[in-house]
C-alpha atoms as a PDB file:
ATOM      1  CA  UNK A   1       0.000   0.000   0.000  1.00  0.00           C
ATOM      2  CA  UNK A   2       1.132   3.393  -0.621  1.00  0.00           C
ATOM      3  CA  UNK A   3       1.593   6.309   2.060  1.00  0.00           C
ATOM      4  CA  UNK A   4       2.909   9.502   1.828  1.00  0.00           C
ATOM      5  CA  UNK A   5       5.925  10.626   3.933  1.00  0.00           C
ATOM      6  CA  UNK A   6       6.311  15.060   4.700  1.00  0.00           C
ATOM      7  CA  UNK A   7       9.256  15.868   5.920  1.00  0.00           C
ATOM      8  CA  UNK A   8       9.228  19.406   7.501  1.00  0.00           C
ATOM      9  CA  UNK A   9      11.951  22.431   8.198  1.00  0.00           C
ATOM     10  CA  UNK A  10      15.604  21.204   7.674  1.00  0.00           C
ATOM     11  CA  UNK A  11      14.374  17.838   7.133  1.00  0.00           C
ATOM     12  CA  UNK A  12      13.116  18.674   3.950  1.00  0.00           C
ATOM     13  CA  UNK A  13      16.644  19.274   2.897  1.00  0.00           C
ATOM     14  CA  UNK A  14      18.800  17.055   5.052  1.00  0.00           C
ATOM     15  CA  UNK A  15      16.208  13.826   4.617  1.00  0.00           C
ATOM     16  CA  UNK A  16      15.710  11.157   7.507  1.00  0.00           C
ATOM     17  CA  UNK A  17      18.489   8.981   9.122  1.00  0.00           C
ATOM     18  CA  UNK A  18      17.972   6.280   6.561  1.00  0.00           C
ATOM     19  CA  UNK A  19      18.070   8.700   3.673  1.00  0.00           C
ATOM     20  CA  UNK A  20      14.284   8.870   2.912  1.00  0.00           C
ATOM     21  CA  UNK A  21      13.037  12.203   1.274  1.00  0.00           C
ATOM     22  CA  UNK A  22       9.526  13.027   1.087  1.00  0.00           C
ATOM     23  CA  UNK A  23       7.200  11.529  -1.031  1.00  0.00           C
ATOM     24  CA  UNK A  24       5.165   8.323  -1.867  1.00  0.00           C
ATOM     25  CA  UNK A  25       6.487   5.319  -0.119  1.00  0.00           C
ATOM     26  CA  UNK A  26       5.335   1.405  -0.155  1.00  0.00           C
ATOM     27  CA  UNK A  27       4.921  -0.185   2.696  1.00  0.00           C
ATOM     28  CA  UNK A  28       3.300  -3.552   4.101  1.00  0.00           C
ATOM     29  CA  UNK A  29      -0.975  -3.990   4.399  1.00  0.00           C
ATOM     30  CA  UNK A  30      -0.734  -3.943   8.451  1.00  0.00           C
ATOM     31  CA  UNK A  31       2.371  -1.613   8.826  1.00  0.00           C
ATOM     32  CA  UNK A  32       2.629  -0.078  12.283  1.00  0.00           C
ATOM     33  CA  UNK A  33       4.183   3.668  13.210  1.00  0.00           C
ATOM     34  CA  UNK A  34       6.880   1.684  14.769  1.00  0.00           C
ATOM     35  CA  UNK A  35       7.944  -0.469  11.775  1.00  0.00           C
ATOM     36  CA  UNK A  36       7.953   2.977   9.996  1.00  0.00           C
ATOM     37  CA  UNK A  37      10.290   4.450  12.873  1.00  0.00           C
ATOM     38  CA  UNK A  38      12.731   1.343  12.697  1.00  0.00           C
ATOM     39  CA  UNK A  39      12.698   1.406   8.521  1.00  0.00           C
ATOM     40  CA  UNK A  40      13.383   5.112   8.957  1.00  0.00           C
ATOM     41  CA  UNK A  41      16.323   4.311  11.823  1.00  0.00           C
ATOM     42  CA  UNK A  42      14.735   6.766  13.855  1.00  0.00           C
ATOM     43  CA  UNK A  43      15.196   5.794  18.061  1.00  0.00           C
ATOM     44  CA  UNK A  44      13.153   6.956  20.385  1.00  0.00           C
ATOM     45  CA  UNK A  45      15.513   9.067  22.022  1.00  0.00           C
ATOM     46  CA  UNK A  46      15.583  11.162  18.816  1.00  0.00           C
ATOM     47  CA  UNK A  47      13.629  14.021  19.275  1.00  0.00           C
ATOM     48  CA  UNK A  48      11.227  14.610  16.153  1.00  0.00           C
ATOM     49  CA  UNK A  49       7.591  15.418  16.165  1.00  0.00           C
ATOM     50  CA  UNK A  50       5.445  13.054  14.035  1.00  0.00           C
ATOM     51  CA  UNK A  51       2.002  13.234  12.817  1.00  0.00           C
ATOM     52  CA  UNK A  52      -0.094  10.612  10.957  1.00  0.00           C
ATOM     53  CA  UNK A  53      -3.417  12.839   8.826  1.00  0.00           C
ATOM     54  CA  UNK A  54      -2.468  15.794  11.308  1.00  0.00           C
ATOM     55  CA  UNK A  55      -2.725  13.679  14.834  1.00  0.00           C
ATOM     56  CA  UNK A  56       0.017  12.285  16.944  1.00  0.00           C
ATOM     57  CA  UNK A  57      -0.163   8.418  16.623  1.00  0.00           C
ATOM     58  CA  UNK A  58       1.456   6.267  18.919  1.00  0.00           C
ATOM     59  CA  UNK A  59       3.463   3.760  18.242  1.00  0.00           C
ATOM     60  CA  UNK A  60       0.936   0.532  17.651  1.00  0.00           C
ATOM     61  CA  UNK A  61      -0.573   3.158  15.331  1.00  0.00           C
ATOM     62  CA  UNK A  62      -1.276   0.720  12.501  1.00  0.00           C
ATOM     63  CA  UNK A  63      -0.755   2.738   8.898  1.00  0.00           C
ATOM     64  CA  UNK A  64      -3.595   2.867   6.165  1.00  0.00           C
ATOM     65  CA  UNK A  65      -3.389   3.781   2.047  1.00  0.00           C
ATOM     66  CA  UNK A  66      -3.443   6.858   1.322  1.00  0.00           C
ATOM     67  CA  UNK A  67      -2.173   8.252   5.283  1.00  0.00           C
ATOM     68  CA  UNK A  68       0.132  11.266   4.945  1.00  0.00           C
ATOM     69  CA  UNK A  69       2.651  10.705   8.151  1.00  0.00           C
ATOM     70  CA  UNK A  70       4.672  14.119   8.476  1.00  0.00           C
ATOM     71  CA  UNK A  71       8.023  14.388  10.146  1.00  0.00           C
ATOM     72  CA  UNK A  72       9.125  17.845  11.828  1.00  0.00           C
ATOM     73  CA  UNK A  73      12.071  18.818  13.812  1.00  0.00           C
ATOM     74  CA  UNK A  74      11.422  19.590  17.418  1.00  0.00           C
ATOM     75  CA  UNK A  75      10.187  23.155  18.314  1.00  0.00           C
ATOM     76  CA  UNK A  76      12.379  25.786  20.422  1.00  0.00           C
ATOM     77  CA  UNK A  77      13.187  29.121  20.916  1.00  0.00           C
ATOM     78  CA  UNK A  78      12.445  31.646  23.246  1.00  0.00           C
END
């Protein structure tokens, strides 16, 4: 099934750990956020906000056709 992967802010440029750029990806019929997070090589202790159709899954999260999971860098500032 196909999803689509949005990568946000200097992600867009620099890509995820495993290389992946945004766009359409293929993935397994039953694929959960945290096969996604393991194909991507991203650990938990990486700090990333995630978003699966514009809400925060967790990580049994299981993935649908179509689903548009967006990856942004953490927020900071002051």
């Amino acid at each position: 099934m196909k999803i689509r992967i949005e990568l946000i802010g200097y992600l867009a440029k620099s890509g995820l750990p495993n290389g992946c750029k945004s766009g359409e990806l293929d993935v397994a019929d039953g694929t959960t956020m945290e096969h996604l997070l393991e194909l991507f090589q991203i650990s938990k202790e990486m700090q990333m906000l995630i978003a699966v159709n514009g809400s925060v899954p967790d990580e049994s999260c299981v993935l649908h056709e179509g689903d548009i999971v967006q990856f942004a860098p953490p927020i900071v500032g002051g």
